[in-house]
PDB file of N, CA and C in Angstrom:
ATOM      1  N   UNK A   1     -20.580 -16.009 108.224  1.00  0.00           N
ATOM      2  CA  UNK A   1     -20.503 -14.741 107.524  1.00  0.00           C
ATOM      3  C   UNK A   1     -19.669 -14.878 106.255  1.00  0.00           C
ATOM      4  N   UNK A   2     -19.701 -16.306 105.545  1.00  0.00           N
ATOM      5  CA  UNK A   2     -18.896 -16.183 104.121  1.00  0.00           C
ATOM      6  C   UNK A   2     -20.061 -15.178 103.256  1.00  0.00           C
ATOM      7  N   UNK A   3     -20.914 -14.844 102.949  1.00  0.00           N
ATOM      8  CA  UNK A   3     -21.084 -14.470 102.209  1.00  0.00           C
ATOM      9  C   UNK A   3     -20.836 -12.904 102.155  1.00  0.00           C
ATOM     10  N   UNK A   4     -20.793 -12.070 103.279  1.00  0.00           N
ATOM     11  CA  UNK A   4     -20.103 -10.908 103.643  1.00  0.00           C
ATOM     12  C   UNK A   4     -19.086 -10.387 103.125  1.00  0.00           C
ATOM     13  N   UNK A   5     -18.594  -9.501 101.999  1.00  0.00           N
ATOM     14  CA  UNK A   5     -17.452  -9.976 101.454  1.00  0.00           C
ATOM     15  C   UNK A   5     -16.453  -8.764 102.242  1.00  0.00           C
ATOM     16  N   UNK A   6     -15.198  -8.873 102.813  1.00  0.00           N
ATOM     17  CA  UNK A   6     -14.686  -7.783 103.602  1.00  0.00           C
ATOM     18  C   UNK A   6     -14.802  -6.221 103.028  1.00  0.00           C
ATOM     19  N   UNK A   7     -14.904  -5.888 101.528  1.00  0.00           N
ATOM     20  CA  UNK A   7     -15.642  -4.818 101.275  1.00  0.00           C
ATOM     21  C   UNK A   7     -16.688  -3.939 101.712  1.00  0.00           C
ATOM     22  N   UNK A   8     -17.296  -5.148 102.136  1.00  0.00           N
ATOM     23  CA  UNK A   8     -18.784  -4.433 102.221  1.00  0.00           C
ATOM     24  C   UNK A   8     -19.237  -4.666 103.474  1.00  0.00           C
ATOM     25  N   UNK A   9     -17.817  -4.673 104.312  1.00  0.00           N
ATOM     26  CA  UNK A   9     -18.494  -4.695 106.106  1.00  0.00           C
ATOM     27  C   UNK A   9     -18.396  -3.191 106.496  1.00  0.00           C
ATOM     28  N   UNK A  10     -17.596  -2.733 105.819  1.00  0.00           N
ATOM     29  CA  UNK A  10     -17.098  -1.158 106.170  1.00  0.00           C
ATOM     30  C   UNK A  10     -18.571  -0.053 105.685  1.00  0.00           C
ATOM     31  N   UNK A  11     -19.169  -0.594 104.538  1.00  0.00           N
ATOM     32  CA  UNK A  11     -20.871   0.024 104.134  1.00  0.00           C
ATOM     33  C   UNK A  11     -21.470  -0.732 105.439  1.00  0.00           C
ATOM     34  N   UNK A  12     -21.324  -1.700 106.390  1.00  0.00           N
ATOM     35  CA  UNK A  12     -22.493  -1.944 106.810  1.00  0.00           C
ATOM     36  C   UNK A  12     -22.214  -1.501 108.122  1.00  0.00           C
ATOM     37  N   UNK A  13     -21.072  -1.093 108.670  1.00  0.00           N
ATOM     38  CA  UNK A  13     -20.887  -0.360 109.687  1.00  0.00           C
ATOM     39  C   UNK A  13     -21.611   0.651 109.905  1.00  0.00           C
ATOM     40  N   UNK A  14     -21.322   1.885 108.516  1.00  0.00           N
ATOM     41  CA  UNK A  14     -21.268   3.120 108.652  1.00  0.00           C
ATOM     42  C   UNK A  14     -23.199   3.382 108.694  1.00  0.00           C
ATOM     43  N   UNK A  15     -23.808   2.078 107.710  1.00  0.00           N
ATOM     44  CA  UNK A  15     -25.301   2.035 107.722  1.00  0.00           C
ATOM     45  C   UNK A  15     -25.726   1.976 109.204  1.00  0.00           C
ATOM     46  N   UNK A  16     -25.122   0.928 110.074  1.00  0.00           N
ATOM     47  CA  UNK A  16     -25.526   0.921 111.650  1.00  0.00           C
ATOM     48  C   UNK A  16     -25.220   1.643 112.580  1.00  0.00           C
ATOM     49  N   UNK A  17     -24.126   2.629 111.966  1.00  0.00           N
ATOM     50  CA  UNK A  17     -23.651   3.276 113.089  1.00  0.00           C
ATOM     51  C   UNK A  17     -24.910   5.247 112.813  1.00  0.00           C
ATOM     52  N   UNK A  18     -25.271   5.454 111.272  1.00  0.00           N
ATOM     53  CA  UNK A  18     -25.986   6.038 110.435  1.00  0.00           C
ATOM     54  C   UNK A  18     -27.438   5.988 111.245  1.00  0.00           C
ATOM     55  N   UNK A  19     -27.683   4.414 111.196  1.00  0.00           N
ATOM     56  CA  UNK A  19     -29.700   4.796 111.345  1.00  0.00           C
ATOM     57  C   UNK A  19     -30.339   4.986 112.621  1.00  0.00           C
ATOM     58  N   UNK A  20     -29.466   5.324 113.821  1.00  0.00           N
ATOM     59  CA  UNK A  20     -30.038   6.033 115.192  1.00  0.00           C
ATOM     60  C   UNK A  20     -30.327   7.239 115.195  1.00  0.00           C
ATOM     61  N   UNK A  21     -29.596   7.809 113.953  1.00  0.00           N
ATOM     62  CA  UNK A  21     -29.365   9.213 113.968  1.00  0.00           C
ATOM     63  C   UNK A  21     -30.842   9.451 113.028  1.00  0.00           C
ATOM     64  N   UNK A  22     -30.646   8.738 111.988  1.00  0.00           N
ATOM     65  CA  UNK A  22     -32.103   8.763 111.045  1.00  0.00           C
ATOM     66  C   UNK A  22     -33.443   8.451 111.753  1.00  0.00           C
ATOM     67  N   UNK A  23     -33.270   7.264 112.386  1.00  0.00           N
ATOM     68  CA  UNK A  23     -34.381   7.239 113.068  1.00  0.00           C
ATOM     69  C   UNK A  23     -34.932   8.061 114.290  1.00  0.00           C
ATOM     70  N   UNK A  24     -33.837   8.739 114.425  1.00  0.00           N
ATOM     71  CA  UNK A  24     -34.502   9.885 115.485  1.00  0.00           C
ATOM     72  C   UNK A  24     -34.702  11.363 114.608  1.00  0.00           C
ATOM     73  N   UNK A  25     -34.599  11.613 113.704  1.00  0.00           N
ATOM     74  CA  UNK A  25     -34.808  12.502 113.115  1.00  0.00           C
ATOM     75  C   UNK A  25     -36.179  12.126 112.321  1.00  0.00           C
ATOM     76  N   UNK A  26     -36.350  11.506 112.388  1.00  0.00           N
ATOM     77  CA  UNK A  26     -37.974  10.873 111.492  1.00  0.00           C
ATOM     78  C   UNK A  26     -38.925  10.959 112.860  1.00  0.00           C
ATOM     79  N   UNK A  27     -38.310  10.559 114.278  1.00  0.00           N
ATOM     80  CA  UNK A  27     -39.120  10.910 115.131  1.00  0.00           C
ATOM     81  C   UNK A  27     -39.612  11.882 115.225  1.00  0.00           C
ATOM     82  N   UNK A  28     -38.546  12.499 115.351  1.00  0.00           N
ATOM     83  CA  UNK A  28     -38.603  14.427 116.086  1.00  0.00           C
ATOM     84  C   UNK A  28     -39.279  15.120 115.230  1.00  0.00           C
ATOM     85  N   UNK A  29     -39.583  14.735 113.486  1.00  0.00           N
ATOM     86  CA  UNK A  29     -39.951  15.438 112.361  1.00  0.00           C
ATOM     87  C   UNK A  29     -41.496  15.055 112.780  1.00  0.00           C
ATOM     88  N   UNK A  30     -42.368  13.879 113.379  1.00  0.00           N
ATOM     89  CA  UNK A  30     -43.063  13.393 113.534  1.00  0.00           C
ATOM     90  C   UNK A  30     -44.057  14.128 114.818  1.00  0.00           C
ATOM     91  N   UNK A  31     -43.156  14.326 115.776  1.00  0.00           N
ATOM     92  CA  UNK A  31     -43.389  15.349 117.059  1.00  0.00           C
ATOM     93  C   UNK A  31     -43.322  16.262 116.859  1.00  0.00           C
ATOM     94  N   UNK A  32     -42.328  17.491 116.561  1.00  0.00           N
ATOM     95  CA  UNK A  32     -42.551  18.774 116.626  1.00  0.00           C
ATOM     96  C   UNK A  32     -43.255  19.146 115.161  1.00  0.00           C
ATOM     97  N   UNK A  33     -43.532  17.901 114.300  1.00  0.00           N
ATOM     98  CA  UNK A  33     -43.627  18.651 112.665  1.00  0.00           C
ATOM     99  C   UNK A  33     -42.787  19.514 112.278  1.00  0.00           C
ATOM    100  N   UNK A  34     -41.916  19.071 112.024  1.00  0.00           N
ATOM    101  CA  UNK A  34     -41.251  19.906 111.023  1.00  0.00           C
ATOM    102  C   UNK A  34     -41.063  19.828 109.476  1.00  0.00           C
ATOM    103  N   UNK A  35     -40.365  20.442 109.087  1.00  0.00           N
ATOM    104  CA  UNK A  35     -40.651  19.695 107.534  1.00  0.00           C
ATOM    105  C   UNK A  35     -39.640  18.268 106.773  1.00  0.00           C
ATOM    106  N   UNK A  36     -39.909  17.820 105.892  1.00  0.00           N
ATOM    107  CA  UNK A  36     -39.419  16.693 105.480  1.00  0.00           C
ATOM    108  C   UNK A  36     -37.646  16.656 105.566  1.00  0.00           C
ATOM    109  N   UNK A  37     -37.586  18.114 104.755  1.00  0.00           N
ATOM    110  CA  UNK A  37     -36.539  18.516 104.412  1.00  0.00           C
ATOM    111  C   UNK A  37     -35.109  18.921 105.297  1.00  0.00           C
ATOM    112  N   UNK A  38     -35.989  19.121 105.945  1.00  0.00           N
ATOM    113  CA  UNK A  38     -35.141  19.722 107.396  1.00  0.00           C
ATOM    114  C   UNK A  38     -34.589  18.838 108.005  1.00  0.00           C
ATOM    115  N   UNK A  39     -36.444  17.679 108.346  1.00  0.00           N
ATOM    116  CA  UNK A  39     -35.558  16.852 109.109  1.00  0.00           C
ATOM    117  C   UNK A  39     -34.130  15.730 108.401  1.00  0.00           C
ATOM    118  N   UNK A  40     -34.783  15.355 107.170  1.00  0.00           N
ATOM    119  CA  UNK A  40     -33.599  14.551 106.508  1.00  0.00           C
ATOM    120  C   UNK A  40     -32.137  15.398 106.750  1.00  0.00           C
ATOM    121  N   UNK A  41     -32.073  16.463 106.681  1.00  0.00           N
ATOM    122  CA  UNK A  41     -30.686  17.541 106.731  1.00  0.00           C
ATOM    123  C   UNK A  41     -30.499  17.000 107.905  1.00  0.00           C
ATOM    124  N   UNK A  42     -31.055  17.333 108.882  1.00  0.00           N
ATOM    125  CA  UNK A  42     -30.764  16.941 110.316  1.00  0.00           C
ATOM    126  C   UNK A  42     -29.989  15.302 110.849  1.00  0.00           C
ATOM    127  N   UNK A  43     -30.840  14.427 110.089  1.00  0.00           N
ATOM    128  CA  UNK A  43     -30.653  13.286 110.450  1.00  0.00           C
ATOM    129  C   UNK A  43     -29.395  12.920 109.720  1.00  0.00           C
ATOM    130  N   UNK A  44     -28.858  13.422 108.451  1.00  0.00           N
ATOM    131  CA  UNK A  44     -27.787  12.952 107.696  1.00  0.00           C
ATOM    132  C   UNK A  44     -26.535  13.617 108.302  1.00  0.00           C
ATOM    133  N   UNK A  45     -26.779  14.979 108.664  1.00  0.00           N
ATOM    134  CA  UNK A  45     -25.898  16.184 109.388  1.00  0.00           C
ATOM    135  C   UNK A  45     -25.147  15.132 110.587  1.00  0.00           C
ATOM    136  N   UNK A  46     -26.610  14.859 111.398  1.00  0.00           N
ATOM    137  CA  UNK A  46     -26.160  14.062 113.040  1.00  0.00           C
ATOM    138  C   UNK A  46     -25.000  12.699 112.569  1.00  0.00           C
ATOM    139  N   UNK A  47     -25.257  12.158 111.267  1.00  0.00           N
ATOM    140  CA  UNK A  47     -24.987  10.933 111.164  1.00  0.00           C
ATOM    141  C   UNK A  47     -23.321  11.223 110.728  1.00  0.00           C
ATOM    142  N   UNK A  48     -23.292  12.286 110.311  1.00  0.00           N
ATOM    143  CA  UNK A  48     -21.681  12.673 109.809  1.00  0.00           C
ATOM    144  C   UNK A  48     -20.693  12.500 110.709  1.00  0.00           C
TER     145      UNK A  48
END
């Protein structure tokens, strides 16, 4: 992991700890239809 620079482990946390929440909101937008908008609110909201 040299090329990792300790800066930018703290962005790659918050990205992995972030896209369960996104990717279930792209689900659920997919199943119930909802709208684009909503669901992105949703998925960024959950990820906070």
């Amino acid at each position: 992991m040299k090329f990792i620079k300790k800066n930018s482990i703290g962005i790659l946390v918050c990205f992995l700890i972030a896209l369960p929440s996104l990717i279930l909101a792209f689900l659920l937008r997919k199943v119930m239809k909802i709208p684009k908008n909503t669901s992105t609110l949703i998925g960024v909201g959950s990820s906070i």
